[in-house]
Protein backbone atom coordinates (compact mmCIF):
# COMPACT_ATOMS: atom_id res chain seq x y z
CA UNK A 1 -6.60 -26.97 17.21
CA UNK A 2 -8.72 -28.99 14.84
CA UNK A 3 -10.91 -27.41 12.22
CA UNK A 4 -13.46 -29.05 14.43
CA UNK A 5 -12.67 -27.41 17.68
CA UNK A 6 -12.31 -24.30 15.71
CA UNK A 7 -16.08 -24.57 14.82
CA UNK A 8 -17.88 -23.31 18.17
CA UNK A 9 -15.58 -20.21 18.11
CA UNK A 10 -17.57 -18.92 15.03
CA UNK A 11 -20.39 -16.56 14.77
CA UNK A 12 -23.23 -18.12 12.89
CA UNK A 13 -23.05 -16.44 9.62
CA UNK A 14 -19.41 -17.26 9.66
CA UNK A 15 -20.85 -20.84 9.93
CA UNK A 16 -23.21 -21.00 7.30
CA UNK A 17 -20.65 -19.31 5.24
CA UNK A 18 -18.62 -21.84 5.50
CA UNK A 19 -21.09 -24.38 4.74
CA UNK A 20 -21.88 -22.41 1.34
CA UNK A 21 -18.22 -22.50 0.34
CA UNK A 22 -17.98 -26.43 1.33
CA UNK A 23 -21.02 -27.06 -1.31
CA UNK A 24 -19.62 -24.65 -3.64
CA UNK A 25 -16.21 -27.09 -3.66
CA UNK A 26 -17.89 -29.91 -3.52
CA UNK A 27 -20.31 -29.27 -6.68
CA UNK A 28 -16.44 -28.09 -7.99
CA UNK A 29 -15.23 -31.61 -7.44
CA UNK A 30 -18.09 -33.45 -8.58
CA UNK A 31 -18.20 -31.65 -12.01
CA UNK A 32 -14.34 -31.72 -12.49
CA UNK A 33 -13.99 -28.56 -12.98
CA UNK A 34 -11.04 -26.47 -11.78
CA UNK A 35 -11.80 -23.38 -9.50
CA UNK A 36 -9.01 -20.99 -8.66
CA UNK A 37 -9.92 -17.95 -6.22
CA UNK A 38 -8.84 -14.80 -8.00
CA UNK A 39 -6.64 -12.56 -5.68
CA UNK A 40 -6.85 -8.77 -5.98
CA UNK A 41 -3.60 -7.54 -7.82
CA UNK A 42 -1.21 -5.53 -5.49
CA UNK A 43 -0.02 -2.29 -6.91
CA UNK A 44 3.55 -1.65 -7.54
CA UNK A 45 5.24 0.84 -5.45
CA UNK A 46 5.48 4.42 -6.70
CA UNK A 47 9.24 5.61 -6.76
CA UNK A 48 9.59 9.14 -4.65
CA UNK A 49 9.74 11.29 -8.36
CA UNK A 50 6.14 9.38 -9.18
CA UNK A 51 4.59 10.18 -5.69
CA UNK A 52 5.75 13.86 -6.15
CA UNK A 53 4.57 14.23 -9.92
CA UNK A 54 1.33 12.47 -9.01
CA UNK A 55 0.47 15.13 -6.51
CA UNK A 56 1.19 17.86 -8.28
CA UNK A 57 -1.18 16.24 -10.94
CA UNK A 58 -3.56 15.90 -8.41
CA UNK A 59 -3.23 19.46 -7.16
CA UNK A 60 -3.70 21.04 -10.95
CA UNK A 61 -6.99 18.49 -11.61
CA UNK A 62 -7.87 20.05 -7.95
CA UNK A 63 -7.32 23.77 -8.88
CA UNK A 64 -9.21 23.22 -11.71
CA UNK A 65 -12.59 21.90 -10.56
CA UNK A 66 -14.97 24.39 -9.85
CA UNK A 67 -16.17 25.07 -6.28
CA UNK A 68 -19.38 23.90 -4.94
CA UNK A 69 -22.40 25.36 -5.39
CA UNK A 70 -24.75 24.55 -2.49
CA UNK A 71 -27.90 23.78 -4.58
CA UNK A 72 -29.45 22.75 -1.84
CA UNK A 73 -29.14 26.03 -0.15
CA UNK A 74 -31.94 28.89 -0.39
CA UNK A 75 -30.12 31.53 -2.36
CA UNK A 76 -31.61 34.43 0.08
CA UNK A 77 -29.62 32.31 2.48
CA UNK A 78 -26.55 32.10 0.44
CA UNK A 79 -26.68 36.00 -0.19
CA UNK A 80 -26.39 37.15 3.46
CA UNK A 81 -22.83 38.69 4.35
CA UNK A 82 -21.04 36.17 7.19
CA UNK A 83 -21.64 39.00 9.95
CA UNK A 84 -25.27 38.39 9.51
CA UNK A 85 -26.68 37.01 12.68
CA UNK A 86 -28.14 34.23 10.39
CA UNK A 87 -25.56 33.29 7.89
CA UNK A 88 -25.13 30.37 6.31
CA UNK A 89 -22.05 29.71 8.09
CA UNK A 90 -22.95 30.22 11.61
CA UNK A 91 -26.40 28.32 10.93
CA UNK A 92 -24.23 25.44 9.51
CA UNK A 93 -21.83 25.54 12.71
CA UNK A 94 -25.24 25.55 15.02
CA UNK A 95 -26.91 22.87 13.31
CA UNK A 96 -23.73 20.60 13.42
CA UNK A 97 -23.59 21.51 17.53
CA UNK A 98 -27.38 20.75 17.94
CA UNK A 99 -27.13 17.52 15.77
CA UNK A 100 -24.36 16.50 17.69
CA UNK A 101 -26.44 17.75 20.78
CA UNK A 102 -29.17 15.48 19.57
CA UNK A 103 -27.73 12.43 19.11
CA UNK A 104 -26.64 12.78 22.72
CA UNK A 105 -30.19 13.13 24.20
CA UNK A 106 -31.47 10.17 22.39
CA UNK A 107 -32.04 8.36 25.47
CA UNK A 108 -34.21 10.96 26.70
CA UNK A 109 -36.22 10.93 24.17
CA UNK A 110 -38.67 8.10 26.11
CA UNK A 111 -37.42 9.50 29.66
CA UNK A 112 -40.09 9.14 32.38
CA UNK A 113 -39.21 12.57 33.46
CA UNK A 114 -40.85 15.26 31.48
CA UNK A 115 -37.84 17.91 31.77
CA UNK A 116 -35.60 15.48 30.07
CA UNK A 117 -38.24 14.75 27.09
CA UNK A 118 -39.08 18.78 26.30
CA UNK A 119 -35.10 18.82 26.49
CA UNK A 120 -35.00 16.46 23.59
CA UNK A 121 -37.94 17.61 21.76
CA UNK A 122 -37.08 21.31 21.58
CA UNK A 123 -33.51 20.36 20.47
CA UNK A 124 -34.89 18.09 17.76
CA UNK A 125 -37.46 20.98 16.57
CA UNK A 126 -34.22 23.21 16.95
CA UNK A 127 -32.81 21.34 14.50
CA UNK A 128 -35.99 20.97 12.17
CA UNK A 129 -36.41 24.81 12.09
CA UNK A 130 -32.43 25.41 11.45
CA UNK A 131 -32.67 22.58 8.01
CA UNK A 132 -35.96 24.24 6.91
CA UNK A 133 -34.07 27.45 7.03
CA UNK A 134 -31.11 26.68 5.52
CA UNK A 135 -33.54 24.74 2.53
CA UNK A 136 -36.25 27.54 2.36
CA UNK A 137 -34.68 30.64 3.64
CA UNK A 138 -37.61 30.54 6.11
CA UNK A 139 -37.01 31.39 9.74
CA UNK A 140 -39.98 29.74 11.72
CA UNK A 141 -37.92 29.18 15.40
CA UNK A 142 -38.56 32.50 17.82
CA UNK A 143 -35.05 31.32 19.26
CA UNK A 144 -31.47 31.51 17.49
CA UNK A 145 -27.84 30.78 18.05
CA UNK A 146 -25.83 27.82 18.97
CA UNK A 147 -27.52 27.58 22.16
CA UNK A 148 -30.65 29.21 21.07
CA UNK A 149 -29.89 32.56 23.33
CA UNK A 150 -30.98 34.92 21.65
CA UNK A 151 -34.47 35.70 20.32
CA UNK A 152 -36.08 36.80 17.17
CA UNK A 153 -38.37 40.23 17.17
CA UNK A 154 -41.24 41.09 14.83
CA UNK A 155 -40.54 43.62 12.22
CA UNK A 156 -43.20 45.76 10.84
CA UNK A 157 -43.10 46.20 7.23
CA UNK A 158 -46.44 47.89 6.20
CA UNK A 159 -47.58 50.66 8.30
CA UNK A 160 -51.34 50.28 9.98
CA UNK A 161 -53.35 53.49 10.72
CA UNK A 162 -56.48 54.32 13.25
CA UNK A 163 -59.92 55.81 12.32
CA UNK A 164 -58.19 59.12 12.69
CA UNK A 165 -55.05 58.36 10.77
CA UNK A 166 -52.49 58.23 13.39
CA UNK A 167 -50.29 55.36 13.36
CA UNK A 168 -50.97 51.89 15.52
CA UNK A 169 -47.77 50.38 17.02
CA UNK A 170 -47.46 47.74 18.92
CA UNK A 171 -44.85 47.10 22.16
CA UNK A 172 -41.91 45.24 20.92
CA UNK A 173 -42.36 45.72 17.03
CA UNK A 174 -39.28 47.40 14.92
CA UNK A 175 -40.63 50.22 12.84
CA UNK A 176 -38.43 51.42 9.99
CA UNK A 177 -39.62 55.01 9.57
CA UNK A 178 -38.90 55.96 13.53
CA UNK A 179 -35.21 52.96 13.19
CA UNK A 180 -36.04 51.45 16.69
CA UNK A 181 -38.10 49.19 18.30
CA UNK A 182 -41.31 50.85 20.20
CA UNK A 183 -41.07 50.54 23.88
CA UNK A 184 -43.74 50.99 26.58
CA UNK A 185 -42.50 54.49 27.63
CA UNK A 186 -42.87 55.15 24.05
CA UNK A 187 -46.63 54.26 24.05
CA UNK A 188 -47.12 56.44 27.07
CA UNK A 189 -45.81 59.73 25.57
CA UNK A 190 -48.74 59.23 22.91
């Protein structure tokens, strides 16, 4: 085939590249000059002994770097023990599964049906809640886990008192001085 017949087969910036490169020579030619396209180099093959003595190079410079330290990661965040329900590494692992998740449900985002579009948006505020977390050391979601399955309680951390200084406690609060969370057969006995 022709350089001709070639042409329709080309995208269009293909095309206009070429045309560039065809003024380019031709502005060459007409001023005489001389221009040679300058090829990348290729390396020279590494004998087995330089491959090995390279890694180990590699593996010393490696050894001695120092590891990373997660600036961007609320310290308070950092600090928690791997057990924790909210570490750092099993918020990591559910915000890569969500994010993942999310990029999945991207066509639901504009769904006519509403069940699809509160899927998407509760996944994507999932995954707001779990980078604002992992940044501020803030958890603002009532919902955690990889599948959001469990939920978060409300702690108290001040006691409150009544007119006649007994103590108010609410249904589903953790109190620290009693270690348990007050239940409605609790409020009865009182």
């Amino acid at each position: 085939m022709s350089k001709f017949e070639m042409e329709h087969l080309l995208t269009p910036a293909q095309k206009r590249a070429n045309k560039r490169d065809a003024k380019k020579r031709a502005l060459h030619e007409e001023l005489g000059s001389n221009v040679v396209k300058v090829t990348k180099r290729k390396r020279k093959p590494m004998t087995p002994e330089q491959r090995v003595a390279a890694s180990e190079r590699l593996a010393v410079a490696r050894s001695k770097r120092a590891p990373a330290k997660n600036s961007s990661v609320h310290p308070d965040v950092l600090a928690l023990p791997d057990e924790h329900p909210v570490s750092y590494v099993k918020v990591k692992e559910w915000l890569k599964y969500n994010t993942e998740l999310l990029s999945g449900l991207k066509s639901q985002k504009d769904s006519k049906e509403s069940k699809q579009r509160q899927e998407f948006q509760v996944t994507e505020a999932y995954v707001k809640n779990l980078k604002i977390y992992i940044k501020d050391g803030i958890w603002l979601d009532h919902r955690y886990g990889k599948l959001m399955e469990s939920t978060t309680g409300t702690v108290s951390l001040a006691l409150a008192y009544d007119a006649d200084g007994n103590v108010v406690r609410d249904i589903g609060t953790f109190y620290p001085d009693i270690g348990m969370e007050w239940t409605k057969e609790m409020n009865i006995k009182e």
